[in-house]
N, C-alpha and C. Protein backbone atom coordinates (compact mmCIF):
# COMPACT_ATOMS: atom_id res chain seq x y z
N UNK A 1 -10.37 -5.09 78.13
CA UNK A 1 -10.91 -5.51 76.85
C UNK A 1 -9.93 -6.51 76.23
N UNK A 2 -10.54 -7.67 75.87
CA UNK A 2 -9.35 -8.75 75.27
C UNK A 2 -9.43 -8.30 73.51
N UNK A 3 -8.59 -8.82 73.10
CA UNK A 3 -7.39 -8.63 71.82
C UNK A 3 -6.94 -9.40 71.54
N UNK A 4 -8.11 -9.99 70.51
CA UNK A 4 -7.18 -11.10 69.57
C UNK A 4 -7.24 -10.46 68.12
N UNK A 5 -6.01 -11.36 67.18
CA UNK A 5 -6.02 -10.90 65.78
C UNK A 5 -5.94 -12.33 65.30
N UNK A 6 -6.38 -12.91 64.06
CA UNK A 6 -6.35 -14.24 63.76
C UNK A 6 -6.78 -14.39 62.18
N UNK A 7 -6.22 -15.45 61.78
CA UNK A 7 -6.63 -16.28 60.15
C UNK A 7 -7.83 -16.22 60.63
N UNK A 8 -8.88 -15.87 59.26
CA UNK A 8 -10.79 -16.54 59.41
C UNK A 8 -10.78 -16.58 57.60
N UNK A 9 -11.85 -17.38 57.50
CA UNK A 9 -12.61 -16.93 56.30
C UNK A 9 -13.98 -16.81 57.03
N UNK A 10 -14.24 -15.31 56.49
CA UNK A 10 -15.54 -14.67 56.33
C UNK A 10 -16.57 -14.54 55.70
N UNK A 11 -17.96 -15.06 56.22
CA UNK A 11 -18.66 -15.31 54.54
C UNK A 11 -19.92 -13.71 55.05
N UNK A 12 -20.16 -12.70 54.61
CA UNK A 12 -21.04 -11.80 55.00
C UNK A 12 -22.37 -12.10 53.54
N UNK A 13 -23.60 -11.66 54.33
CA UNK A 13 -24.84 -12.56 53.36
C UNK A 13 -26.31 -11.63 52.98
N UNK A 14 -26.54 -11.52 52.35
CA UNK A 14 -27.76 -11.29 52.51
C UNK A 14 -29.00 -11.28 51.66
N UNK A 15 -30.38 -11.24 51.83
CA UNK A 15 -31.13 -11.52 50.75
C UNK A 15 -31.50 -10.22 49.53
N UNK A 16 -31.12 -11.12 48.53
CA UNK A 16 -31.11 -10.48 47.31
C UNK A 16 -32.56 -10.07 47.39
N UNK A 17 -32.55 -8.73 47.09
CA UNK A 17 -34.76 -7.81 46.54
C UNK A 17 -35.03 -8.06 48.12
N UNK A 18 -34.53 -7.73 49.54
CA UNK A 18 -34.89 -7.79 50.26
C UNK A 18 -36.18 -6.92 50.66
N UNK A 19 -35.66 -5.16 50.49
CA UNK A 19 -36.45 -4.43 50.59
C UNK A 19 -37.78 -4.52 49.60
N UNK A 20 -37.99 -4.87 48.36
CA UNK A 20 -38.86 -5.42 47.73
C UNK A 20 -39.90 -6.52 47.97
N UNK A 21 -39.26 -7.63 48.43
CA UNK A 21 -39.90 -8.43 49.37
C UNK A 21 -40.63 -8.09 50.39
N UNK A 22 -39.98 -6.89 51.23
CA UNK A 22 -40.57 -6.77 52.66
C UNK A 22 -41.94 -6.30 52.18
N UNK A 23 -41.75 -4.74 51.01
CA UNK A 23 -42.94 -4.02 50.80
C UNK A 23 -44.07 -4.73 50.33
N UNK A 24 -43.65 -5.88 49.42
CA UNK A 24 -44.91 -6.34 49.30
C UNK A 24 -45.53 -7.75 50.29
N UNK A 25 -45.32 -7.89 51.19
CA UNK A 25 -45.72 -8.81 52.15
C UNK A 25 -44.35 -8.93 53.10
N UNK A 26 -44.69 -8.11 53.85
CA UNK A 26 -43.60 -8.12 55.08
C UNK A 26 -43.59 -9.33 56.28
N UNK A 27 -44.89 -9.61 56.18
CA UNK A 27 -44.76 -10.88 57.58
C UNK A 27 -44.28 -11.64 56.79
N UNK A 28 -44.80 -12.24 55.58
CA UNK A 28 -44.53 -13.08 54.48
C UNK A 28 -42.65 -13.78 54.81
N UNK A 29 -42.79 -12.57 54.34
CA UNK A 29 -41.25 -12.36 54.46
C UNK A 29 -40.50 -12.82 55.13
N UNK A 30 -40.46 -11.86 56.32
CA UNK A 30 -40.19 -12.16 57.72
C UNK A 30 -39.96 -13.86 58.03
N UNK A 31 -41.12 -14.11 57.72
CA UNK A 31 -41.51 -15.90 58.45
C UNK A 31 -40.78 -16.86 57.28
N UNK A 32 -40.62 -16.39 55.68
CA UNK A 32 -39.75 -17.40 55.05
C UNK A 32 -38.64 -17.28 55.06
N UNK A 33 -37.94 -15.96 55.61
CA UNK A 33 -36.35 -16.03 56.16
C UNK A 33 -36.11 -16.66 57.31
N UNK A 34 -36.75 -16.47 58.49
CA UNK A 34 -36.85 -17.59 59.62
C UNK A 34 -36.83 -19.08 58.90
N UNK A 35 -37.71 -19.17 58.17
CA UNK A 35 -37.66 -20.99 57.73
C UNK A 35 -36.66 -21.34 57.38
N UNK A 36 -35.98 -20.20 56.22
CA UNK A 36 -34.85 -20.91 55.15
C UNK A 36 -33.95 -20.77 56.38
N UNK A 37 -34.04 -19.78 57.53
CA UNK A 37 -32.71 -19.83 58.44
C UNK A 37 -32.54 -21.16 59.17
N UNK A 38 -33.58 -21.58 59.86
CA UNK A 38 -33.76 -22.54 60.79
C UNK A 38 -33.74 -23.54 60.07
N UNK A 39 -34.21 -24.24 58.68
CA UNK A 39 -33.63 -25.14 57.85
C UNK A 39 -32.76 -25.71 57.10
N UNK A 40 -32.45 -24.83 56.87
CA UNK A 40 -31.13 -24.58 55.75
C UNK A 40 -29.58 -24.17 55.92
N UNK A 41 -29.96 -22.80 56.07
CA UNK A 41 -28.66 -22.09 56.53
C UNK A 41 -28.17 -22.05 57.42
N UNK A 42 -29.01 -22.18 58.99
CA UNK A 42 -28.10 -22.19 60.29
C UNK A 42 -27.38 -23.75 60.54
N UNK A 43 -28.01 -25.12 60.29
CA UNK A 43 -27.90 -26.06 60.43
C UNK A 43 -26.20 -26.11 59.43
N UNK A 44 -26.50 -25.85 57.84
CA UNK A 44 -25.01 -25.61 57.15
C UNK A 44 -23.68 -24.90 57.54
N UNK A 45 -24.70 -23.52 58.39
CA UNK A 45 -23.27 -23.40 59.17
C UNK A 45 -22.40 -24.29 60.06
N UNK A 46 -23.76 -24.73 61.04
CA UNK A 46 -22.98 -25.43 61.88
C UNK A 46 -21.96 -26.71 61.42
N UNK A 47 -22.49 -27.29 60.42
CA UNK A 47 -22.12 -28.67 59.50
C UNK A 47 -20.80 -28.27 59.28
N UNK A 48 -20.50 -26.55 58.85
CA UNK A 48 -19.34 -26.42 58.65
C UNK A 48 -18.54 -25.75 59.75
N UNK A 49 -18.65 -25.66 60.73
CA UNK A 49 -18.09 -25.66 62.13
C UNK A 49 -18.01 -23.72 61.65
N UNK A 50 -19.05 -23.14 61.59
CA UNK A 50 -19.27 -21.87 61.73
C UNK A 50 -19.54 -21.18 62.49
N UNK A 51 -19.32 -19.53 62.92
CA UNK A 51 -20.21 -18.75 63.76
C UNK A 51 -20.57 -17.39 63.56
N UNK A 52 -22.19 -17.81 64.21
CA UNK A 52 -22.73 -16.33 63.36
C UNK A 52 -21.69 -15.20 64.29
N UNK A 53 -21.32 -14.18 63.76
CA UNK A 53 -20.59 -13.44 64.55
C UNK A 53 -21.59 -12.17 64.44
N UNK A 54 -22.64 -12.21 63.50
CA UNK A 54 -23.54 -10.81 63.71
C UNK A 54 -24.68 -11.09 62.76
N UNK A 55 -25.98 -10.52 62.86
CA UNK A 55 -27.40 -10.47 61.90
C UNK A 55 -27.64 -9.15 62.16
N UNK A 56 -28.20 -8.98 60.58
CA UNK A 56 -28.87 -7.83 61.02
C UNK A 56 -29.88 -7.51 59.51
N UNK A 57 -31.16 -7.82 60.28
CA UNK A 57 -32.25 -8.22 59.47
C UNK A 57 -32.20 -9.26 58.47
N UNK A 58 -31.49 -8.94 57.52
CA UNK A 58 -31.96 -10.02 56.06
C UNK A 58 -30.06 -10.21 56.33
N UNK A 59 -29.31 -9.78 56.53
CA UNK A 59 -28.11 -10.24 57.02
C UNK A 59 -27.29 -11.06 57.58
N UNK A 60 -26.22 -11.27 57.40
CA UNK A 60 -25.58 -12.53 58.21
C UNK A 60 -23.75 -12.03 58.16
N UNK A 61 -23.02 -11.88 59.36
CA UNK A 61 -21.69 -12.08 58.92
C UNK A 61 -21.54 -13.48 59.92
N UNK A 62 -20.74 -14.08 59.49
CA UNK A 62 -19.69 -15.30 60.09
C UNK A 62 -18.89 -15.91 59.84
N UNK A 63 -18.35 -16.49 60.69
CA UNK A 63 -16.85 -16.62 60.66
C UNK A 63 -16.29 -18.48 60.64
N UNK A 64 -15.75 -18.57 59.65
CA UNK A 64 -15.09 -20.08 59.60
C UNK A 64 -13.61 -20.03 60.29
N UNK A 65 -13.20 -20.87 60.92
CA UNK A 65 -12.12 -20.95 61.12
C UNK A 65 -11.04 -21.39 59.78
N UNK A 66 -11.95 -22.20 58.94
CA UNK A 66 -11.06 -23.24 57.99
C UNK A 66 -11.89 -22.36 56.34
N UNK A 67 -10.64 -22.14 55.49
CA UNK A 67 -11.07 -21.50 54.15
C UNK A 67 -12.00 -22.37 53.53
N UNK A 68 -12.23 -23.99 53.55
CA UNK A 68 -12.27 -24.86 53.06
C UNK A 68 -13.56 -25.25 54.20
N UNK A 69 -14.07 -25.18 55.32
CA UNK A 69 -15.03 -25.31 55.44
C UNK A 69 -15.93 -24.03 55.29
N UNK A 70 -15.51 -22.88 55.44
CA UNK A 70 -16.03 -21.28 54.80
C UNK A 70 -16.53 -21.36 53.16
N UNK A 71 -15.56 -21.78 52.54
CA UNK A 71 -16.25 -22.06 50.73
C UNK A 71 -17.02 -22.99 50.82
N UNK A 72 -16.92 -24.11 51.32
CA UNK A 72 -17.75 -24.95 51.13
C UNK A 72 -19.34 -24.88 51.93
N UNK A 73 -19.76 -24.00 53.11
CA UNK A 73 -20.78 -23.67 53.35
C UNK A 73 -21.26 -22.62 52.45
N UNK A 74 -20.44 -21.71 51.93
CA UNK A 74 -20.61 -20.58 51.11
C UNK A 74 -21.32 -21.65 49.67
N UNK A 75 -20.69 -22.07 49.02
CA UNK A 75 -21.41 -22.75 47.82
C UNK A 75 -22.67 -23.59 47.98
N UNK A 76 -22.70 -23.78 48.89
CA UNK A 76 -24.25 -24.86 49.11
C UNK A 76 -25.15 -23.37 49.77
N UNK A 77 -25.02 -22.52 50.45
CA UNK A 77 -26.30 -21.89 50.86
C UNK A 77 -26.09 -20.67 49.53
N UNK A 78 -25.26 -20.50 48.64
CA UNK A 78 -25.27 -19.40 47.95
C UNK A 78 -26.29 -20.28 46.29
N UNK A 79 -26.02 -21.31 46.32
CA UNK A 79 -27.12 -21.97 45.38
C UNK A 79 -28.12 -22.09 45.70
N UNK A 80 -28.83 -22.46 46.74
CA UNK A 80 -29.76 -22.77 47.15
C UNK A 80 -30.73 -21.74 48.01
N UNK A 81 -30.10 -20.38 47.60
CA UNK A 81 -31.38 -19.41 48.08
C UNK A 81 -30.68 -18.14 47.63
N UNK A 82 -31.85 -17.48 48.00
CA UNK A 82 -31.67 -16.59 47.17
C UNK A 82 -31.11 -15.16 47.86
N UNK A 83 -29.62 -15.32 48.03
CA UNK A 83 -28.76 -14.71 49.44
C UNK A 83 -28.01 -14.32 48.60
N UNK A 84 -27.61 -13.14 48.56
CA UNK A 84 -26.22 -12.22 48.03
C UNK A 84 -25.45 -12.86 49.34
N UNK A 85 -24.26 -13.23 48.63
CA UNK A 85 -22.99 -13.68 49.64
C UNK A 85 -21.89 -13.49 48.81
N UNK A 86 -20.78 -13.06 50.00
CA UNK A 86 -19.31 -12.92 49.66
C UNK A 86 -18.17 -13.72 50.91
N UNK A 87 -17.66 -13.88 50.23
CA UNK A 87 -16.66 -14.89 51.44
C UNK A 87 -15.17 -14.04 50.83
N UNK A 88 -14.69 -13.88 52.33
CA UNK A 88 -13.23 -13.66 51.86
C UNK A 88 -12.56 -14.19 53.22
N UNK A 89 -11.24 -14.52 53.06
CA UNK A 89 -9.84 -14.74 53.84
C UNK A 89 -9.38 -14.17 54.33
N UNK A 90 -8.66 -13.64 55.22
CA UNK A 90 -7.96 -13.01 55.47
C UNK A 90 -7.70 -12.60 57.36
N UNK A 91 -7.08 -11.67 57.31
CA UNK A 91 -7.05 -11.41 59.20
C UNK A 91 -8.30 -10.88 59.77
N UNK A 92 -8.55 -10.83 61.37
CA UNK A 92 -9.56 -9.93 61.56
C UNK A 92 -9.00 -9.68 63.05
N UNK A 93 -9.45 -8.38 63.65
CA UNK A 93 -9.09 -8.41 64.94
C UNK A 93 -10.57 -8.82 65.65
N UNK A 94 -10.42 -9.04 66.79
CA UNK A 94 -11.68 -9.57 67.43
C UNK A 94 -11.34 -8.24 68.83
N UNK A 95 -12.60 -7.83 68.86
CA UNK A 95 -12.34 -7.08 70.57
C UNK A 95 -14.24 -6.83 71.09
N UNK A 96 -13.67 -8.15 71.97
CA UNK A 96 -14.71 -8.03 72.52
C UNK A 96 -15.78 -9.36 72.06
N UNK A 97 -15.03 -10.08 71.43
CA UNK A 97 -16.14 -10.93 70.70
C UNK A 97 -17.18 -10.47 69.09
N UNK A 98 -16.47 -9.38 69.13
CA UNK A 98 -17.48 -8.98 67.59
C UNK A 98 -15.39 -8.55 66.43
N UNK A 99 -16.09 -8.60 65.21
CA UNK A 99 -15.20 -7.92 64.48
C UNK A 99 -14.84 -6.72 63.97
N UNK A 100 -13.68 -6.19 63.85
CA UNK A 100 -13.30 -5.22 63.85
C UNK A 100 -12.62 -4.85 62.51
């Protein structure tokens, strides 16, 4: 098993009234988080040299290498939809390719 520990900024995400959303039109749903993902948010990650490191449903964690490209994807997708997000700094161990 490889073992790394390293600087990241972390931005973890997710949609605000998710469960609310789903109940009242779940495909609905479903298909305008796909859009805003595939339009918006995955393309910004990449812009900011990001990676998804995990999803899970209305979720998102990933990982910037640079604090400064991490805030700065963080402020453009945290205005522009309607995503509970937190970004923080700091170490992470990696094992295995996921975080620990």
């Amino acid at each position: 098993m490889t073992h790394t520990r390293r600087l990241a900024a972390i931005l973890a995400a997710d949609v605000a009234g998710y469960s609310r959303l789903i109940g009242v039109d779940e495909e609905g749903t479903i298909d305008r988080l796909r859009s805003i993902r595939a339009e918006l948010i995955d393309p910004k990650i990449a812009e900011h040299r990001g990676r998804i490191v995990k999803t899970t449903g209305d979720g998102l964690l990933v990982e910037f290498a640079s604090a400064v490209e991490g805030a700065s994807a963080w402020q453009t997708g945290h205005h522009r939809s309607q995503r509970r997000s937190v970004a923080r700094i700091g170490h992470w161990d990696s094992r295995d390719g996921t975080i620990q």
